[in-house]
C-alpha atoms as a PDB file:
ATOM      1  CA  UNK A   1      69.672  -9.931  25.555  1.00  0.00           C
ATOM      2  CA  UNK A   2      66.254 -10.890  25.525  1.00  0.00           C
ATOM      3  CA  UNK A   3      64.550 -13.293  22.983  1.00  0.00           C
ATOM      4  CA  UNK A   4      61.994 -11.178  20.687  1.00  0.00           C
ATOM      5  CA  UNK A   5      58.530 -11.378  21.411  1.00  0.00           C
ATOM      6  CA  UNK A   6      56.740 -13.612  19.343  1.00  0.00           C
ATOM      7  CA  UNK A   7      53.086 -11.931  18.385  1.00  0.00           C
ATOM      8  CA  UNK A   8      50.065 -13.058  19.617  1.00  0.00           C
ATOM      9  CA  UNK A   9      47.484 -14.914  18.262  1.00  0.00           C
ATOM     10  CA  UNK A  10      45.199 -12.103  17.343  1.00  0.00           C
ATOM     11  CA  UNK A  11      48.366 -10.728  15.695  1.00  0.00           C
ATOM     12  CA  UNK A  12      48.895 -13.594  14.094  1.00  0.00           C
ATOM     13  CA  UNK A  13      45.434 -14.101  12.518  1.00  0.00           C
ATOM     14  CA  UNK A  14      44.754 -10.183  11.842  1.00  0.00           C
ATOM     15  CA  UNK A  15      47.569 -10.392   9.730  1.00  0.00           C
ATOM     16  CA  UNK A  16      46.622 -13.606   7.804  1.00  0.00           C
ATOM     17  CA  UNK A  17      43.326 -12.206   7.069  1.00  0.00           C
ATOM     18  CA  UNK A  18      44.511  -8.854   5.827  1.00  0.00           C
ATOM     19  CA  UNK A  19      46.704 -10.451   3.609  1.00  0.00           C
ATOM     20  CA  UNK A  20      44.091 -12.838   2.248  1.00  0.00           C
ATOM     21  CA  UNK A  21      41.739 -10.138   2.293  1.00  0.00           C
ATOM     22  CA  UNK A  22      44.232  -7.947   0.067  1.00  0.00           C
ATOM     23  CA  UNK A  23      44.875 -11.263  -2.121  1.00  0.00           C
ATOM     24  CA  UNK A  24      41.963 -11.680  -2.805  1.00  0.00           C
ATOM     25  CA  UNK A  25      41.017  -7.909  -3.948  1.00  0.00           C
ATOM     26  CA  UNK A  26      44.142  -7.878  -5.778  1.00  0.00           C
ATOM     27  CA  UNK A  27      42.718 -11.710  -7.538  1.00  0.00           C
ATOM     28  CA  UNK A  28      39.270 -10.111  -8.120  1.00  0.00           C
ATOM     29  CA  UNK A  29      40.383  -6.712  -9.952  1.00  0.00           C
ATOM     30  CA  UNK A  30      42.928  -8.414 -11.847  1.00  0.00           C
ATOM     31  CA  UNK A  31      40.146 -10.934 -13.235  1.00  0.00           C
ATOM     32  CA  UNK A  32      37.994  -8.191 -13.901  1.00  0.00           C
ATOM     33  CA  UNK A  33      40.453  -6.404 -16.078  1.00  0.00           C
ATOM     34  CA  UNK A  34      41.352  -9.633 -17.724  1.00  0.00           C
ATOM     35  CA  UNK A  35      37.236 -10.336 -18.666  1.00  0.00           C
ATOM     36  CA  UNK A  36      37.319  -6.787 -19.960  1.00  0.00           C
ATOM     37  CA  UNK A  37      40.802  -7.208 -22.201  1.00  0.00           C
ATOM     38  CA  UNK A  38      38.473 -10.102 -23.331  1.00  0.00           C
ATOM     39  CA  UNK A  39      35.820  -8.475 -24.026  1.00  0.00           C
ATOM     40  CA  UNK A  40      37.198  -5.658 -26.118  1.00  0.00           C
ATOM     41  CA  UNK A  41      38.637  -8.657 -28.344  1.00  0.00           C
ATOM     42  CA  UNK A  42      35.158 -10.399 -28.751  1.00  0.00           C
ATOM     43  CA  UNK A  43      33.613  -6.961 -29.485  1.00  0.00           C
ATOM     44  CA  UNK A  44      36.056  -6.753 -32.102  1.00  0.00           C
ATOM     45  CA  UNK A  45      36.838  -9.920 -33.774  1.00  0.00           C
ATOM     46  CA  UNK A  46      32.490 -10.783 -33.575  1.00  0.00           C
ATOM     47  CA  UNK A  47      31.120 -13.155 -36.605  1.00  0.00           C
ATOM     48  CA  UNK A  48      28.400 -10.630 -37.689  1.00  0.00           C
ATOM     49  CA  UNK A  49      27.974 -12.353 -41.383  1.00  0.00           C
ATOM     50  CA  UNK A  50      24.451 -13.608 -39.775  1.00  0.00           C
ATOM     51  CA  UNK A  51      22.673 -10.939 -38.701  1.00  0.00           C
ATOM     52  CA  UNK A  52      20.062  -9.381 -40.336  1.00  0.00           C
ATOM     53  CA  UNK A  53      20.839  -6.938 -43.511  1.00  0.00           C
ATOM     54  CA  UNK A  54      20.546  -3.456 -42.957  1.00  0.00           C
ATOM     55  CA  UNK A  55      20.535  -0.725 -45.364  1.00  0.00           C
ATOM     56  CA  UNK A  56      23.821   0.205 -46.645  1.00  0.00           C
ATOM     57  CA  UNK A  57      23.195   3.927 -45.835  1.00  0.00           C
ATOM     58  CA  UNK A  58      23.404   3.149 -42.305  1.00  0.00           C
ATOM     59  CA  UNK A  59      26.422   1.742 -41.826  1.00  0.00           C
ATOM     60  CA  UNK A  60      28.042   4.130 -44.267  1.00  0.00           C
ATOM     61  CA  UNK A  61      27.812   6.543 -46.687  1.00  0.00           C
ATOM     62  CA  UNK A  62      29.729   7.435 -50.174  1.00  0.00           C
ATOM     63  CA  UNK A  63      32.393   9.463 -48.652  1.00  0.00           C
ATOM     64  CA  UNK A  64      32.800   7.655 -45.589  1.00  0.00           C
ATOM     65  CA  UNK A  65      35.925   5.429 -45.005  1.00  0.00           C
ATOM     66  CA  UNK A  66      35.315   1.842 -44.188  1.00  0.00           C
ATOM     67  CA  UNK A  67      33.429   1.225 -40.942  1.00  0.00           C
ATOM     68  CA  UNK A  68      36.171  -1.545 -39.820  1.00  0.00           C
ATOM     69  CA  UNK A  69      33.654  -2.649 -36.715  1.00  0.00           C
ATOM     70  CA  UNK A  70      31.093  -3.730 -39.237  1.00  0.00           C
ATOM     71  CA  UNK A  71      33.459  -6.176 -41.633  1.00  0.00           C
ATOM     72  CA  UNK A  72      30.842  -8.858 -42.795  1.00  0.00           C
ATOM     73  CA  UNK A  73      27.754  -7.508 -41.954  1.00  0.00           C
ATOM     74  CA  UNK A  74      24.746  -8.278 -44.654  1.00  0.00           C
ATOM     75  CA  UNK A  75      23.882  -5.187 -46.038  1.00  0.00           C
ATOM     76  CA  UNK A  76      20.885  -4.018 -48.212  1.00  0.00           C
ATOM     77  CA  UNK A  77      21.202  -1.333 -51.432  1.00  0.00           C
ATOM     78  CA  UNK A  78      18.787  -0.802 -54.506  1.00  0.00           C
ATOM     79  CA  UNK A  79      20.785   0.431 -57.667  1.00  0.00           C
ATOM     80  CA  UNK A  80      21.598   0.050 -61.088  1.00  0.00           C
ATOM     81  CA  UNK A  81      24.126  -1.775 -62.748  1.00  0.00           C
ATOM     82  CA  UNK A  82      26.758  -0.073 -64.735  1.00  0.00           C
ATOM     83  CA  UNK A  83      29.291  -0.545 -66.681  1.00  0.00           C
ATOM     84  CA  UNK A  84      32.998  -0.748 -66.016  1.00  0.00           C
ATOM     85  CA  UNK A  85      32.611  -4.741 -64.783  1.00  0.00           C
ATOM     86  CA  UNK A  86      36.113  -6.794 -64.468  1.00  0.00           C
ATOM     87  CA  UNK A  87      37.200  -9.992 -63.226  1.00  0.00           C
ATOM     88  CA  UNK A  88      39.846 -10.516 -59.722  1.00  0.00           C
ATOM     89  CA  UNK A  89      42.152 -13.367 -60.194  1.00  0.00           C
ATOM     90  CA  UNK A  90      42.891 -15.953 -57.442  1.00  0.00           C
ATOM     91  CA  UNK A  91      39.944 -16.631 -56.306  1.00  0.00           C
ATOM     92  CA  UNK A  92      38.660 -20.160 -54.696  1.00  0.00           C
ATOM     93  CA  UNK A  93      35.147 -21.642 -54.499  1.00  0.00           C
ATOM     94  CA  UNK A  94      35.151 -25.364 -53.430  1.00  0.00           C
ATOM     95  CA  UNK A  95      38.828 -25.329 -53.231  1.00  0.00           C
ATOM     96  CA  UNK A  96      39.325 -24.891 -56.922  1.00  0.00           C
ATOM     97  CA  UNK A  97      41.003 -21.620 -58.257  1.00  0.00           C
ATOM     98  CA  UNK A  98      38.948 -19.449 -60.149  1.00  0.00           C
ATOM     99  CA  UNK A  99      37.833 -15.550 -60.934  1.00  0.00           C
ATOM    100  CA  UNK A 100      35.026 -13.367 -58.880  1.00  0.00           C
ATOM    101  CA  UNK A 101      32.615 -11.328 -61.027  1.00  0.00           C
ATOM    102  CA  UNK A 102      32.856  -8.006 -60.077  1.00  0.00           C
ATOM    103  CA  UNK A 103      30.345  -4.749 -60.876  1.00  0.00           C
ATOM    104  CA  UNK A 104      29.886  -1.916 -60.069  1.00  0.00           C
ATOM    105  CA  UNK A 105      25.861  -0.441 -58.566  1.00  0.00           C
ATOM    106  CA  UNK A 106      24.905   2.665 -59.210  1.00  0.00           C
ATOM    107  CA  UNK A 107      23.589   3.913 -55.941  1.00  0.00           C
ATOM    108  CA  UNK A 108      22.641   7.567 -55.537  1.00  0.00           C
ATOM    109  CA  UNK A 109      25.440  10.157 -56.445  1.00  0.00           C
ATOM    110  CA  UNK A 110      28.250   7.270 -56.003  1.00  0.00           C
ATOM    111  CA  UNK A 111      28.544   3.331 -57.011  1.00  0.00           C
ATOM    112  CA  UNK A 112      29.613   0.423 -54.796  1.00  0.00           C
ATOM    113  CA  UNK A 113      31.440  -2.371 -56.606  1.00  0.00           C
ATOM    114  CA  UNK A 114      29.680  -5.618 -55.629  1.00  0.00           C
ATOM    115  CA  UNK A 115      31.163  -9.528 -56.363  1.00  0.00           C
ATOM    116  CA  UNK A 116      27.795 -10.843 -58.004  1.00  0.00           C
ATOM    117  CA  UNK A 117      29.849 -14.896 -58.206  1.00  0.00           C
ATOM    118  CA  UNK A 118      32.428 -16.706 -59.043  1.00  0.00           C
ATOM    119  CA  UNK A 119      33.563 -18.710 -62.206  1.00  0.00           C
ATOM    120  CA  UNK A 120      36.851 -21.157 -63.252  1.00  0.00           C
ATOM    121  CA  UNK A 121      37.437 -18.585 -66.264  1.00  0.00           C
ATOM    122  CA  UNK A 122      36.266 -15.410 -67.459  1.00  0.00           C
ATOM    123  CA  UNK A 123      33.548 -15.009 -69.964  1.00  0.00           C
ATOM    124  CA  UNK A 124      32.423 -11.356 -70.757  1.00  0.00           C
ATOM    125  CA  UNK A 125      28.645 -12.997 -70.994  1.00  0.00           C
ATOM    126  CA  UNK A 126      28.516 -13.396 -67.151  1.00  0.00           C
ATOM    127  CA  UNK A 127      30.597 -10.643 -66.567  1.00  0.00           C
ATOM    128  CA  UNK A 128      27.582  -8.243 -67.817  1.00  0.00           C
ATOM    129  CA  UNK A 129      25.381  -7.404 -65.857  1.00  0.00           C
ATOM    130  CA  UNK A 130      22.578  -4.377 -66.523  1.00  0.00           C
ATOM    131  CA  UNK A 131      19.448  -3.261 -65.427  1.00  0.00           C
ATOM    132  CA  UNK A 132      17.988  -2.122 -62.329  1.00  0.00           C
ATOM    133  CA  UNK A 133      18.697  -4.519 -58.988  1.00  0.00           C
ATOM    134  CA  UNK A 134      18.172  -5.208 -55.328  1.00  0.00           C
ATOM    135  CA  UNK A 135      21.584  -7.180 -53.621  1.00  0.00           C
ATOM    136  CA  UNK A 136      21.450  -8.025 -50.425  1.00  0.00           C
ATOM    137  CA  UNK A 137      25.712  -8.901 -49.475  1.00  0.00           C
ATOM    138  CA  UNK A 138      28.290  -9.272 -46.912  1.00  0.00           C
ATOM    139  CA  UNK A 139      30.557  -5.380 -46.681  1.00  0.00           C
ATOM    140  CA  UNK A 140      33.973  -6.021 -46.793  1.00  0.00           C
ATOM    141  CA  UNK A 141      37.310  -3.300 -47.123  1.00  0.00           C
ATOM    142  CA  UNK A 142      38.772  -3.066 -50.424  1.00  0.00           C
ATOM    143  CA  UNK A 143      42.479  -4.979 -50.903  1.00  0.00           C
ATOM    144  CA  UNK A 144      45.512  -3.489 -51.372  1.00  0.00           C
ATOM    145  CA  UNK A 145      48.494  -5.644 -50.702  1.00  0.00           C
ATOM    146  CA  UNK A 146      50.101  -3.779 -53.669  1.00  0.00           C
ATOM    147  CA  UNK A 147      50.293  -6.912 -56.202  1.00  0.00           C
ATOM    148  CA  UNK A 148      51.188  -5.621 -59.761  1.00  0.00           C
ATOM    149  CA  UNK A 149      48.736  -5.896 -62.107  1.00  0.00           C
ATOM    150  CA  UNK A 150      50.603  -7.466 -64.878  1.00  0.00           C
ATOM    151  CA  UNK A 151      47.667  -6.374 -68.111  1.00  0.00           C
ATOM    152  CA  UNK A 152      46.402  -3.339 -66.595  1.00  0.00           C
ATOM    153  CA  UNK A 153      44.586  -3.208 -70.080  1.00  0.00           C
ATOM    154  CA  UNK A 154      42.463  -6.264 -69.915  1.00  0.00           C
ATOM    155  CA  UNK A 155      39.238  -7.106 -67.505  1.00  0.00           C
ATOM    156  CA  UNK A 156      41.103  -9.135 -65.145  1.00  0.00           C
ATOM    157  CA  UNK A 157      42.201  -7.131 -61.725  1.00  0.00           C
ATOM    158  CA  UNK A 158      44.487  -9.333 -58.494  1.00  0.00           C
ATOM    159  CA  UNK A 159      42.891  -7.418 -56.428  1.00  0.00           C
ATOM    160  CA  UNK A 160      39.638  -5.224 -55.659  1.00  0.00           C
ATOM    161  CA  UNK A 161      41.194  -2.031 -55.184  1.00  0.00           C
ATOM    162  CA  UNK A 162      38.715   1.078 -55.577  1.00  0.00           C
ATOM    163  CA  UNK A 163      41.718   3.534 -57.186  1.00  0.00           C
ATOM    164  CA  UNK A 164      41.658   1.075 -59.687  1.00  0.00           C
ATOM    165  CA  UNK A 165      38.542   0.502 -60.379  1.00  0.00           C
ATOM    166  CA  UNK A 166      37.314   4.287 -60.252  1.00  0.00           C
ATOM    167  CA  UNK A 167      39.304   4.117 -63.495  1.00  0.00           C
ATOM    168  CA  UNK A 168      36.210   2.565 -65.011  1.00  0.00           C
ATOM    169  CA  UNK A 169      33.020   4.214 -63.908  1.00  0.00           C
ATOM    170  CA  UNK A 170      32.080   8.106 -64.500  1.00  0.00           C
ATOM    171  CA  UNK A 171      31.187   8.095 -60.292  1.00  0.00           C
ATOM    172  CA  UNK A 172      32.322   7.730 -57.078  1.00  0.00           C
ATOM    173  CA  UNK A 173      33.034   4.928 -55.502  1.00  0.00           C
ATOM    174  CA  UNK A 174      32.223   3.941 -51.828  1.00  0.00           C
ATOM    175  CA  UNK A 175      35.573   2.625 -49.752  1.00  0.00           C
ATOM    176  CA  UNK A 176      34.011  -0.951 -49.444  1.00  0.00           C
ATOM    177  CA  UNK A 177      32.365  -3.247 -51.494  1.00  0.00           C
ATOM    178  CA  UNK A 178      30.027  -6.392 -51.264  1.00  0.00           C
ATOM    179  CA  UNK A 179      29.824  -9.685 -51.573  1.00  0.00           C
ATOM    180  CA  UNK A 180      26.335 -10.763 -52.944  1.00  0.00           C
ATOM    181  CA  UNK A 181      24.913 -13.530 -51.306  1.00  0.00           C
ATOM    182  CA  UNK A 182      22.922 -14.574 -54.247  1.00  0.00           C
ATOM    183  CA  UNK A 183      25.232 -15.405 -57.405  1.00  0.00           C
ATOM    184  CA  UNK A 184      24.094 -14.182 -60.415  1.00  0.00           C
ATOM    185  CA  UNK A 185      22.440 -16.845 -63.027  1.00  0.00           C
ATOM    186  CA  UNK A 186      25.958 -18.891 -64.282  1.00  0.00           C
ATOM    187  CA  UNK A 187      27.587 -18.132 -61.404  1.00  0.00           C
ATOM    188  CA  UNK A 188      28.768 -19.914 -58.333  1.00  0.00           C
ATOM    189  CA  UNK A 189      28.413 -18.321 -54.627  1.00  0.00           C
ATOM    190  CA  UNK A 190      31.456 -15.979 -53.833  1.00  0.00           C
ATOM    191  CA  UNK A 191      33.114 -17.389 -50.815  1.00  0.00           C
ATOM    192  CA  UNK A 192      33.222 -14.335 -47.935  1.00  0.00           C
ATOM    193  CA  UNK A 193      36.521 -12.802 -47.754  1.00  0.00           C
ATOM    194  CA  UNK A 194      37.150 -11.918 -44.459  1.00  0.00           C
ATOM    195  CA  UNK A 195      35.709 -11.700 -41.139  1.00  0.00           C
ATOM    196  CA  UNK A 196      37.175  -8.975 -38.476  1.00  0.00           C
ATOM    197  CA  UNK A 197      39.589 -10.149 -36.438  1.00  0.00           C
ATOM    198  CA  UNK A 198      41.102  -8.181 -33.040  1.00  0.00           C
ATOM    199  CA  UNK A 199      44.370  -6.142 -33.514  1.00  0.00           C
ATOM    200  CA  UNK A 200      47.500  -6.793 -31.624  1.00  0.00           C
ATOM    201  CA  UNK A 201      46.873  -4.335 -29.062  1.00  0.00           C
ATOM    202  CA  UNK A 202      42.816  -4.610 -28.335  1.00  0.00           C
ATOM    203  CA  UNK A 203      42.349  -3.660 -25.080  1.00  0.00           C
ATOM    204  CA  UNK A 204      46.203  -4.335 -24.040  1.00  0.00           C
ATOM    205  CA  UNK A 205      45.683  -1.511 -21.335  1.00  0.00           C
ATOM    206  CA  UNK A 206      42.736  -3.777 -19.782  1.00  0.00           C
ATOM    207  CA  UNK A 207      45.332  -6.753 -19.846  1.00  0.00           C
ATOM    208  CA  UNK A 208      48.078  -4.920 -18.166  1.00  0.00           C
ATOM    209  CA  UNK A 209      46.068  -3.439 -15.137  1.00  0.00           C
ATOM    210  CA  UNK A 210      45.289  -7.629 -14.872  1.00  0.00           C
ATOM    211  CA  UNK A 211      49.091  -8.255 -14.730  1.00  0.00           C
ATOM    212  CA  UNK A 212      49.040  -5.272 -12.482  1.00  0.00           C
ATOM    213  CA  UNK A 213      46.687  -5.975  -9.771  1.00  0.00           C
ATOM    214  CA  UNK A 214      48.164  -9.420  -9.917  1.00  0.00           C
ATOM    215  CA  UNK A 215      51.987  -8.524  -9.238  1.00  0.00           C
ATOM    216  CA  UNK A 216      50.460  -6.280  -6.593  1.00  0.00           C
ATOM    217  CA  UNK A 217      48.555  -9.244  -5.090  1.00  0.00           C
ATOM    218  CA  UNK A 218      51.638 -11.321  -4.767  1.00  0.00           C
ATOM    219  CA  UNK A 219      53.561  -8.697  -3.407  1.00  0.00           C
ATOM    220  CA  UNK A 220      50.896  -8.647  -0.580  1.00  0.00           C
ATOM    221  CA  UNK A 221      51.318 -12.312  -0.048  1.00  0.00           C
ATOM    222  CA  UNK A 222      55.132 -12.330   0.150  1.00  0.00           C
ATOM    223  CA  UNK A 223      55.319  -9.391   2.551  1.00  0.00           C
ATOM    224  CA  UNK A 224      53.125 -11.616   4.559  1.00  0.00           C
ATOM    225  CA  UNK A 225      55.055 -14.891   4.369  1.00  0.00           C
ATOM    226  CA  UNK A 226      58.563 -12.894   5.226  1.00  0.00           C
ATOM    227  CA  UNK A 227      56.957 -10.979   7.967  1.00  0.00           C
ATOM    228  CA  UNK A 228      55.259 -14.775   9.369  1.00  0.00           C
ATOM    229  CA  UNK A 229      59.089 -16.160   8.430  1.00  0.00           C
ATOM    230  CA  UNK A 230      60.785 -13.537  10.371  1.00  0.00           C
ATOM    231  CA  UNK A 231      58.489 -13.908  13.334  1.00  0.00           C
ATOM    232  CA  UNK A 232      58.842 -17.815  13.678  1.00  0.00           C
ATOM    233  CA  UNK A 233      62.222 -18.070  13.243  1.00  0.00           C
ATOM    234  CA  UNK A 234      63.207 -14.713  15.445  1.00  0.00           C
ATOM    235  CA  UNK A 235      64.641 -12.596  13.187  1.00  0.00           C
ATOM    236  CA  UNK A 236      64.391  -9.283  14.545  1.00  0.00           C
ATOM    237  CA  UNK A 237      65.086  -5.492  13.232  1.00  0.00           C
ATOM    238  CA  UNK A 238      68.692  -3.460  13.733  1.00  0.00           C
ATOM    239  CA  UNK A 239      66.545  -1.472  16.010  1.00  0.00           C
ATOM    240  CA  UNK A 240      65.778  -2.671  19.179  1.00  0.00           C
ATOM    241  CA  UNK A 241      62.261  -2.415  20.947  1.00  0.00           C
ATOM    242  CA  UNK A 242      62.843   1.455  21.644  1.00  0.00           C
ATOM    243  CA  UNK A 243      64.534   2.513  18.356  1.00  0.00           C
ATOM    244  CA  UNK A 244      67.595   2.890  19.317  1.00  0.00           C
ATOM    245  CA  UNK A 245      70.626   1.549  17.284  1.00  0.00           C
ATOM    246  CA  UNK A 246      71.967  -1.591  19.008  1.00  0.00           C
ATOM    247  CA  UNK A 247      75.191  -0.762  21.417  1.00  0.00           C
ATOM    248  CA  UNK A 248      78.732  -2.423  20.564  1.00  0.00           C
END
């Protein structure tokens, strides 16, 4: 029987590039998609609380639900204050516990509740609030973890919830409200709530064409270390050089 026939070097090195060649391809896509799973999250989760305002109308309007891409974005609305004001519980400024000042602004056919401060207790003197007014504040989505409201009777809410608070006004209310980024006189600068943050699965289809294109890359370089195995150590096929099934 004769020994197999080792390939040349052209062989040899056509091969080796090819498979570098499709490593590399496979490398490149797969770091694409990655950049663009990336992406998607920093789109997301971006710190907009520094941009300029913008008038509330055109990020949403009364019957609109809450534009999630646009949590903490300084907004701009003219209104008028009405009543129906109430306190929210829980609330820290400086790391001390304390109560946001909550009203709601008459704006067009509907209201948006806005947080004009924060104080260590409630006092129904810096609670009112009246007149016309211009608040420029960060949008945020109402709450609504469910926590009981253990006095639904008195002026103190755990929560900014708008099906609660609709309870108070004669109007609509918009599905958001704002955090004022001037306190009102007696009160103390509402700390911003939240910020948007990505979901579990931003962009996960981005991340699994990466995993993709790499498993596919790696299959290309093991198919090229068994075949350069096989060669140097003279494994051959069943088959021998015409096909045929070897004789016994």
């Amino acid at each position: 029987m004769t020994a197999p026939r080792r390939p040349g070097l052209l062989t040899d090195l056509g091969a080796a590039v090819l498979a570098l060649v499709l490593v590399g391809i496979a490398g490149w896509l797969g770091k694409w998609q990655y950049d663009a799973w990336q992406a998607h999250r920093d789109a997301e989760s971006r710190d907009l609380s520094g941009v300029a305002a913008v008038p509330l109308d055109d990020v949403m309007g009364s019957d609109d639900p809450f534009p999630a891409p646009d949590l903490g974005r300084p907004v701009e609305v003219s209104g008028e204050w009405l009543d129906g004001g109430f306190w929210v519980q829980n609330r820290t400024y400086d790391g001390t516990d304390g109560y946001w000042a909550v009203a709601p602004l008459h704006v067009g056919d509907a209201a948006v509740l806005v947080v004009r401060g924060w104080a260590p207790e409630p006092d129904d003197a810096l609670l009112a609030a009246t007149g016309d007014a211009d608040v420029v504040g960060w949008i945020q989505a109402p709450e609504g973890s469910l926590v009981t409201d253990d006095d639904p009777d008195d002026d103190v809410f755990p929560e900014i919830r708008v099906a609660d608070a609709v309870q108070r006004v004669d109007v609509d209310l918009y599905s958001a409200y704002l955090i004022s980024q001037d306190p009102a006189p007696g009160l103390e600068p509402a700390e911003l709530a939240a910020l948007p943050e990505p979901g579990r699965f931003t962009g996960v289809r981005n991340l699994l064409y990466a995993f993709e294109w790499w498993v596919f890359g790696a299959f290309a370089a093991f198919i090229w270390w068994r075949w350069r195995r096989d060669v140097v150590t003279g494994v051959t096929s069943p088959l021998n050089a015409r096909g045929d099934a070897p004789r016994t």
